[in-house]
C-alpha atoms as a PDB file:
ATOM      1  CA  UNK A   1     -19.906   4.396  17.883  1.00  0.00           C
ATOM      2  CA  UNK A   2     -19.956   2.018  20.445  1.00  0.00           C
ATOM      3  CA  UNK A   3     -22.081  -0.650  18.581  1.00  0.00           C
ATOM      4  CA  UNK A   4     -20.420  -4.450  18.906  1.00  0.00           C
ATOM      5  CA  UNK A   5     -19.257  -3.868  14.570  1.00  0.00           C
ATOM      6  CA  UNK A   6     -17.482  -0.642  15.671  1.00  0.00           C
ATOM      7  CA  UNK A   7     -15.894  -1.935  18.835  1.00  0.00           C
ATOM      8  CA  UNK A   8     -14.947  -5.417  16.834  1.00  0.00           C
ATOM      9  CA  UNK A   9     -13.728  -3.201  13.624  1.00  0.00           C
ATOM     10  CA  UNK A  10     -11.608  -1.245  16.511  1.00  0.00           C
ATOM     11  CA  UNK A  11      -9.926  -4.165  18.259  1.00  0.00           C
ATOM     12  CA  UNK A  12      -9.232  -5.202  14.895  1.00  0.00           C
ATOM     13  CA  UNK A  13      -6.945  -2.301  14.486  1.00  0.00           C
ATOM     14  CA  UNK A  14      -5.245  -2.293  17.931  1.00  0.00           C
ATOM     15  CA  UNK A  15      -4.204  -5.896  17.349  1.00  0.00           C
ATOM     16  CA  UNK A  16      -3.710  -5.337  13.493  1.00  0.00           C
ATOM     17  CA  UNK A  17      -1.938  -2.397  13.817  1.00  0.00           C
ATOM     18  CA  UNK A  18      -0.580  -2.066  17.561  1.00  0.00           C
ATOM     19  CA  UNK A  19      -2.405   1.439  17.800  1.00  0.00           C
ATOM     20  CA  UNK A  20      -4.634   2.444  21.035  1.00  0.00           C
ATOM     21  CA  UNK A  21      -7.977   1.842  21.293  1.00  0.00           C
ATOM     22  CA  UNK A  22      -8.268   5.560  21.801  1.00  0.00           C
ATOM     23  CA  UNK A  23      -5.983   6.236  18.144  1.00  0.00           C
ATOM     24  CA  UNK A  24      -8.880   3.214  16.515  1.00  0.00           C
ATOM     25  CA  UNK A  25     -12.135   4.683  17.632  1.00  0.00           C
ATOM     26  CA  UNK A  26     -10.969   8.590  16.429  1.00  0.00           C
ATOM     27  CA  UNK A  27      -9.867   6.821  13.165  1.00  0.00           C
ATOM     28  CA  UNK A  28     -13.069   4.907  12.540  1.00  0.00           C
ATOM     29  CA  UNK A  29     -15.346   8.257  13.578  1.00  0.00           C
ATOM     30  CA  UNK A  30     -13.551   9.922  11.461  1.00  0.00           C
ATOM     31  CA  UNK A  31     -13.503   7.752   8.413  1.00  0.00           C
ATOM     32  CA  UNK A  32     -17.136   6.935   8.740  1.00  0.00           C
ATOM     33  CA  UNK A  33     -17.799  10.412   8.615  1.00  0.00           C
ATOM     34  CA  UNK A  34     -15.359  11.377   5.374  1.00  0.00           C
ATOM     35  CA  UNK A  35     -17.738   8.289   3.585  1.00  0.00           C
ATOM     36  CA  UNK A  36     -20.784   9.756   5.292  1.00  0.00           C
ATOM     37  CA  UNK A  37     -20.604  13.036   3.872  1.00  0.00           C
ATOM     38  CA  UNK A  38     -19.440  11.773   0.321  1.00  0.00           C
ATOM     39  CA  UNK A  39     -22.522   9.450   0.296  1.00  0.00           C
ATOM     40  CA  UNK A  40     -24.552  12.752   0.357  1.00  0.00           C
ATOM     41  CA  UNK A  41     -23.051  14.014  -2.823  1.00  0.00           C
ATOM     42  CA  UNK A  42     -26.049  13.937  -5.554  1.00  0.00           C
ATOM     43  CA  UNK A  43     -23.963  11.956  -8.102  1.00  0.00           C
ATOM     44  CA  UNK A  44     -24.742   8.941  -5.697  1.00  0.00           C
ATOM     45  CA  UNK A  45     -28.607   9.474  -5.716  1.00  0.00           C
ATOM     46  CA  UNK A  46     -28.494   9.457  -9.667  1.00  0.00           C
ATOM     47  CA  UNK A  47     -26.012   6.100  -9.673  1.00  0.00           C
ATOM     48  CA  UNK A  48     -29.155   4.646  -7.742  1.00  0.00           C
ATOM     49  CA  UNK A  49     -27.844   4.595  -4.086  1.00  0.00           C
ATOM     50  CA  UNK A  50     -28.965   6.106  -0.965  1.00  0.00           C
ATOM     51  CA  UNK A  51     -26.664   7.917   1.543  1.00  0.00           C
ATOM     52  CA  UNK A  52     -27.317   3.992   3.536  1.00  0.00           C
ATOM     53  CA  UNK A  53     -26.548   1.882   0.757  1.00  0.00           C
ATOM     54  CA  UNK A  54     -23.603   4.135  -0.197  1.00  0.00           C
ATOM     55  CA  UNK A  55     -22.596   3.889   2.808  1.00  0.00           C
ATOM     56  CA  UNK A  56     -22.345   0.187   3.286  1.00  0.00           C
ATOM     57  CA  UNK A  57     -20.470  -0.884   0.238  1.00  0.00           C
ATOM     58  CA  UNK A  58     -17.807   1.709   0.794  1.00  0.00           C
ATOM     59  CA  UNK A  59     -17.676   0.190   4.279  1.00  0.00           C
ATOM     60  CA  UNK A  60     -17.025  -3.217   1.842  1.00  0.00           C
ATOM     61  CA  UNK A  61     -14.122  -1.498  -0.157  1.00  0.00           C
ATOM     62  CA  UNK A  62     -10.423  -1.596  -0.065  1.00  0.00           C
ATOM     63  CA  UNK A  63     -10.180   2.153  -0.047  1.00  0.00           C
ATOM     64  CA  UNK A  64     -12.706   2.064   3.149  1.00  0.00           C
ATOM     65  CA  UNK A  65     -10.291  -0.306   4.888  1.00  0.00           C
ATOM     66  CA  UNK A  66      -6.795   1.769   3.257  1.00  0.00           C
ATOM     67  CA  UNK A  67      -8.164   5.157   4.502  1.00  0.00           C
ATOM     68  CA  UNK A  68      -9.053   3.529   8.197  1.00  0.00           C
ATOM     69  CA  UNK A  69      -5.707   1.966   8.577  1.00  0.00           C
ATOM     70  CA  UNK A  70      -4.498   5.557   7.737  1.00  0.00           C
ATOM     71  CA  UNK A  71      -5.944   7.398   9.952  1.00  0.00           C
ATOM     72  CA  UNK A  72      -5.914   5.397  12.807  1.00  0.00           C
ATOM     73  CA  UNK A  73      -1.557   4.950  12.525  1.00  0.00           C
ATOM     74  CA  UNK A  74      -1.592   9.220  12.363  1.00  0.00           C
ATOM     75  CA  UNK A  75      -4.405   9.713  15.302  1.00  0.00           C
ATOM     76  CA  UNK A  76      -1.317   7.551  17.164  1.00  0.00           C
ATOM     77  CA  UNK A  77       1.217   9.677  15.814  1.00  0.00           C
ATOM     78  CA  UNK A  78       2.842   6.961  13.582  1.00  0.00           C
ATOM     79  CA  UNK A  79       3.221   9.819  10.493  1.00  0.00           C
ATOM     80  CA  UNK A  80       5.630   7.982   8.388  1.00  0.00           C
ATOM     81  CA  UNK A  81       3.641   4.766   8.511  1.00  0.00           C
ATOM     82  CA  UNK A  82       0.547   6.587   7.788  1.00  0.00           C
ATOM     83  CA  UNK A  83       1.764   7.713   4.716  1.00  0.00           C
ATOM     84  CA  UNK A  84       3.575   4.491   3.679  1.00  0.00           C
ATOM     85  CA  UNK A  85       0.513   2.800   4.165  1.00  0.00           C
ATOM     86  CA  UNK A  86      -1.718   5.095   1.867  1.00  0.00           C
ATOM     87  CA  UNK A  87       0.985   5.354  -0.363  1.00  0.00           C
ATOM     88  CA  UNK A  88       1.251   1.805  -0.560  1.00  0.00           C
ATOM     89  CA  UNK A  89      -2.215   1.343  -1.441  1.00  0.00           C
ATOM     90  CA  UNK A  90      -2.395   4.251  -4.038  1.00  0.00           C
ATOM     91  CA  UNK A  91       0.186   2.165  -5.942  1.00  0.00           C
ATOM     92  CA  UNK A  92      -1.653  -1.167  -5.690  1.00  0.00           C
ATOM     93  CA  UNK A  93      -5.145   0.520  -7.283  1.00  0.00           C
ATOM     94  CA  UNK A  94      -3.100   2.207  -9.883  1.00  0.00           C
ATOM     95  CA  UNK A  95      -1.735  -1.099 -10.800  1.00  0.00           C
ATOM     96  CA  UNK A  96      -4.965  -2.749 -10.888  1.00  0.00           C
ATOM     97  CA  UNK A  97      -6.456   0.360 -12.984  1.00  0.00           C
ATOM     98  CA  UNK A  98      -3.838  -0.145 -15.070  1.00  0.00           C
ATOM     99  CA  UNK A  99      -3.925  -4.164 -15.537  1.00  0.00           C
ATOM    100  CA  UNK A 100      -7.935  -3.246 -16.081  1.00  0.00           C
ATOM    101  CA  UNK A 101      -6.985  -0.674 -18.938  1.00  0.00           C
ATOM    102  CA  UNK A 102      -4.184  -3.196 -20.823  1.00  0.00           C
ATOM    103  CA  UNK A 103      -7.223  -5.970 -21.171  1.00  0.00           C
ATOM    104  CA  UNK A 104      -9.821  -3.343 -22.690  1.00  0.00           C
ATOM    105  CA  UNK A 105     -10.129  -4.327 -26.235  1.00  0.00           C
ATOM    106  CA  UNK A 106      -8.524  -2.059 -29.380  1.00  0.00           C
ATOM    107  CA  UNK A 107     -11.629  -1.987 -30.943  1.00  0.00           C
ATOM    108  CA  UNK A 108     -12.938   0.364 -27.633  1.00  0.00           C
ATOM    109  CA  UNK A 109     -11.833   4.039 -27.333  1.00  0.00           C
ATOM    110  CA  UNK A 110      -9.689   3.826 -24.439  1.00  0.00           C
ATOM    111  CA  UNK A 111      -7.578   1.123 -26.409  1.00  0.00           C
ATOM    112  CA  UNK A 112      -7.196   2.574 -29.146  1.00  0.00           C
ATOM    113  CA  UNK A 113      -4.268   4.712 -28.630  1.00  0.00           C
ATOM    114  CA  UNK A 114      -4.448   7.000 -32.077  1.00  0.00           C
ATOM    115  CA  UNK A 115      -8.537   8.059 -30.967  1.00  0.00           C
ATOM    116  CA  UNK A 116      -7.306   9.177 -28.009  1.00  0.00           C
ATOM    117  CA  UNK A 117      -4.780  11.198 -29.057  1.00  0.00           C
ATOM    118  CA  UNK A 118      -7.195  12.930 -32.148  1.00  0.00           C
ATOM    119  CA  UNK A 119      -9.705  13.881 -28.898  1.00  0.00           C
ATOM    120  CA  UNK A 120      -6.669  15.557 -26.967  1.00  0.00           C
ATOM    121  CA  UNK A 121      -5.455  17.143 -30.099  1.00  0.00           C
ATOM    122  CA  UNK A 122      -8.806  18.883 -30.288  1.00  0.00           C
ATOM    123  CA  UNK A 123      -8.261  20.216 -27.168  1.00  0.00           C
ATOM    124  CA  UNK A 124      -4.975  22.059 -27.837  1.00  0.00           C
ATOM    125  CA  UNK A 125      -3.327  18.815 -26.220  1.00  0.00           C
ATOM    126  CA  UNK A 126      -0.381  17.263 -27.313  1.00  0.00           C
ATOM    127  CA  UNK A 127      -0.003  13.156 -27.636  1.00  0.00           C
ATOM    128  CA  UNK A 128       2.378  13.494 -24.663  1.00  0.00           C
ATOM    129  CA  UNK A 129      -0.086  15.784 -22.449  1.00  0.00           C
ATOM    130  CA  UNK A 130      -2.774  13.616 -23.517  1.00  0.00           C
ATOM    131  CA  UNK A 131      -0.551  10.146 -22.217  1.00  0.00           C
ATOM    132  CA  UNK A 132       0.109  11.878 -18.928  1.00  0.00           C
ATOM    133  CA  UNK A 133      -3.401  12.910 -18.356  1.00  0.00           C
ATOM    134  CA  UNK A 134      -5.333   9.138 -19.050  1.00  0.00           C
ATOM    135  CA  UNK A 135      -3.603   6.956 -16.303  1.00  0.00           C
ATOM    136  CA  UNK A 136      -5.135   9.547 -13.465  1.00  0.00           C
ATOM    137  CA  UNK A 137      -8.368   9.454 -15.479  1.00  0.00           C
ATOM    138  CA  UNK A 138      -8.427   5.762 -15.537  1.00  0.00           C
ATOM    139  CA  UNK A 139      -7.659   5.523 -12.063  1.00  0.00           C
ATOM    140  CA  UNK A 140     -10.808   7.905 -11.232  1.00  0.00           C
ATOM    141  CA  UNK A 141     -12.816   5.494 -12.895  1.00  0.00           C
ATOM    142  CA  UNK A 142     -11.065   2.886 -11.174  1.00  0.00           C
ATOM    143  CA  UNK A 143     -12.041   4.569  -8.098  1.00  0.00           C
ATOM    144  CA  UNK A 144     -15.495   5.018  -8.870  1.00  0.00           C
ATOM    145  CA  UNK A 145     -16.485   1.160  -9.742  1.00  0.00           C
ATOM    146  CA  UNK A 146     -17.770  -0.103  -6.415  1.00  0.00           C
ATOM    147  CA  UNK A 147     -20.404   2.508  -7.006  1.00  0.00           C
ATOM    148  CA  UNK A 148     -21.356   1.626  -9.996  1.00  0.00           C
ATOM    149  CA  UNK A 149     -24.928   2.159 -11.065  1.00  0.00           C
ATOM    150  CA  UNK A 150     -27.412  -1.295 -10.732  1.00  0.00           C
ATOM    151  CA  UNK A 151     -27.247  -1.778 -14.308  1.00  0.00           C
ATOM    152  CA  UNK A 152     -23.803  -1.893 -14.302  1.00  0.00           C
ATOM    153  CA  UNK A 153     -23.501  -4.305 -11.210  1.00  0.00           C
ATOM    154  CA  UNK A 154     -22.519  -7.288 -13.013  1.00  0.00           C
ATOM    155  CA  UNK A 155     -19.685  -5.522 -15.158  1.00  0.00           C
ATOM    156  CA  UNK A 156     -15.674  -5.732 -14.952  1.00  0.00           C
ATOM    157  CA  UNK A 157     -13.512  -3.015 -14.443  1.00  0.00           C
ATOM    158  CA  UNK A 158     -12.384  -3.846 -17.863  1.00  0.00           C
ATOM    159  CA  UNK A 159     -15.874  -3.588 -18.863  1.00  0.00           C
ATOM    160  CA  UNK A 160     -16.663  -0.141 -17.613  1.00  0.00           C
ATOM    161  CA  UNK A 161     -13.049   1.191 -18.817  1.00  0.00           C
ATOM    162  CA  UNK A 162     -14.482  -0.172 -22.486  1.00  0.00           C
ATOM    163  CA  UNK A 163     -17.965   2.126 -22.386  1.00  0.00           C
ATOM    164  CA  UNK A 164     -16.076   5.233 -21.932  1.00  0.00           C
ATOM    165  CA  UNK A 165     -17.371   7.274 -25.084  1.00  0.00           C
ATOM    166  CA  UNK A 166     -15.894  10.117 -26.986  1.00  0.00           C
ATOM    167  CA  UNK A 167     -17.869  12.690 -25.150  1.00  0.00           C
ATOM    168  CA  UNK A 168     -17.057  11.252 -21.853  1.00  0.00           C
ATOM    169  CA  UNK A 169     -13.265  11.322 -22.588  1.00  0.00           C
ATOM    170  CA  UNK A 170     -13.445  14.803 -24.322  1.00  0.00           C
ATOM    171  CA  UNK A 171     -15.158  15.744 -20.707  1.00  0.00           C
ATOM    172  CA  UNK A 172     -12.350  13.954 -18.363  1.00  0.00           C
ATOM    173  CA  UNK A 173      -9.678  15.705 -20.737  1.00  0.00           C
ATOM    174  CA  UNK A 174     -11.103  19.104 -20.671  1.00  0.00           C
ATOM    175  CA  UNK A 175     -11.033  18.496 -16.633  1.00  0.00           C
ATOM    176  CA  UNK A 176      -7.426  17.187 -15.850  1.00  0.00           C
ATOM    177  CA  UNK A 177      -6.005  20.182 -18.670  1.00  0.00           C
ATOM    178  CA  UNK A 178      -7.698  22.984 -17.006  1.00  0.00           C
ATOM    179  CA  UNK A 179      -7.040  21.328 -13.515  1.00  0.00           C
ATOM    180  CA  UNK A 180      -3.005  20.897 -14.640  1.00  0.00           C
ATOM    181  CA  UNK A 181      -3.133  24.650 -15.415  1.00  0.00           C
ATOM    182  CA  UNK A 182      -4.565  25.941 -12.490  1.00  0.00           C
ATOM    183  CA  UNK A 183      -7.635  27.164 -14.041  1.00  0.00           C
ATOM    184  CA  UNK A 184      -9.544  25.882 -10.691  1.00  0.00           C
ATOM    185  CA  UNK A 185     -12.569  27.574 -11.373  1.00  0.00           C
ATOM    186  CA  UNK A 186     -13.346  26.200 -14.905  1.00  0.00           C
ATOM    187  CA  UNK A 187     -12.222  23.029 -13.899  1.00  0.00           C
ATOM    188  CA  UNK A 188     -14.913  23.327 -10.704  1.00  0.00           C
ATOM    189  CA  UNK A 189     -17.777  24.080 -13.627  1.00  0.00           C
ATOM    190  CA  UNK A 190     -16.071  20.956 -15.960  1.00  0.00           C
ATOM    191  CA  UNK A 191     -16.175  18.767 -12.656  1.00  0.00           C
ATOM    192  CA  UNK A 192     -20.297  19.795 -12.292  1.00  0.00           C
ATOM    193  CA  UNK A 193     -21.176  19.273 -15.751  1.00  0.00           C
ATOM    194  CA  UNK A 194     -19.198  15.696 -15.475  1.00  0.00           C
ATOM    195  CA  UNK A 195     -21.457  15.304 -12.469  1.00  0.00           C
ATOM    196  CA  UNK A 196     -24.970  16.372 -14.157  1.00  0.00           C
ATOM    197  CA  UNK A 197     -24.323  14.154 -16.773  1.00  0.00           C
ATOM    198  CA  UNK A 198     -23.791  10.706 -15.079  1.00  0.00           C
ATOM    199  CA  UNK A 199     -26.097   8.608 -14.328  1.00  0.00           C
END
């Protein structure tokens, strides 16, 4: 904790945000260990990354800095700005999800509006369900992209949004419709098959 990154990284808050240095340091142990413990999850192993590498390119992304600058404003007891602050940068990656999603091309599945409306209907969904559910689904994949597996390294967002295949989309569907309906459990065992599969 009190290597000369972390203390730099912390007196980067306290001037940034006009927090303590004791509000920084409790913010930055305990964002390093929220990453920590998600670069443990197996999914990472099978995108190619160990915990380490995981690890250091979160420490590269904007959610990495969003969810420090978070933290450390509530470990000072600055609520409201805590939440405009993640709020604030919720709204910026949806935007850029969505920008990302408007450039894939018609000829791929997630722009072509009427194929992802037959895969809903399959699933009991209606076009309207099916409309709500893909921005959040885009936005997870959004979310996912600085992880993205080596082969995949040199790809847009766009790019990635493109590959999404029937089967993937009938998966993410399945997911947010049992998650909407409070069917936790099955949505649990549609979140772990989602997980087996990727690679």
């Amino acid at each position: 904790m009190h290597t000369i990154a972390s203390q730099i990284l912390c007196a980067s808050l306290v001037a940034r945000l006009g927090v303590s240095l004791d509000a920084a340091e409790s913010a930055l142990l305990a964002t390093l260990e929220h990453f920590h413990a998600q670069a443990h999850n197996p999914a990472v192993a099978r995108a190619g990354f160990t915990p380490d590498e995981y690890l250091l390119t979160a420490m590269r992304t904007p959610r990495f800095k969003a969810t420090l600058t978070a933290s450390a404003l509530m470990a000072d007891g600055r609520e409201t700005d805590s939440r405009l602050s993640w709020e604030a940068f919720v709204q910026r990656e949806i935007a850029a999800a969505e920008c990302a999603r408007q450039a894939v091309p018609p000829t791929a599945l997630l722009g072509d509006r009427d194929a992802v409306h037959r895969i809903g209907q399959r699933l009991g969904l209606s076009g309207k369900q099916t409309d709500q559910f893909i921005p959040s689904i885009v936005l997870t994949l959004a979310q996912g992209y600085p992880y993205r597996a080596p082969e995949q390294r040199h790809l847009s967002l766009t790019d990635i949004l493109a590959q999404v295949t029937t089967e993937d989309l009938t998966e993410f569907l399945r997911h947010a419709a049992l998650s909407a309906s409070g069917r936790a459990r099955e949505a649990a065992a549609a979140s772990r098959r989602m997980q087996r599969g990727a690679r």
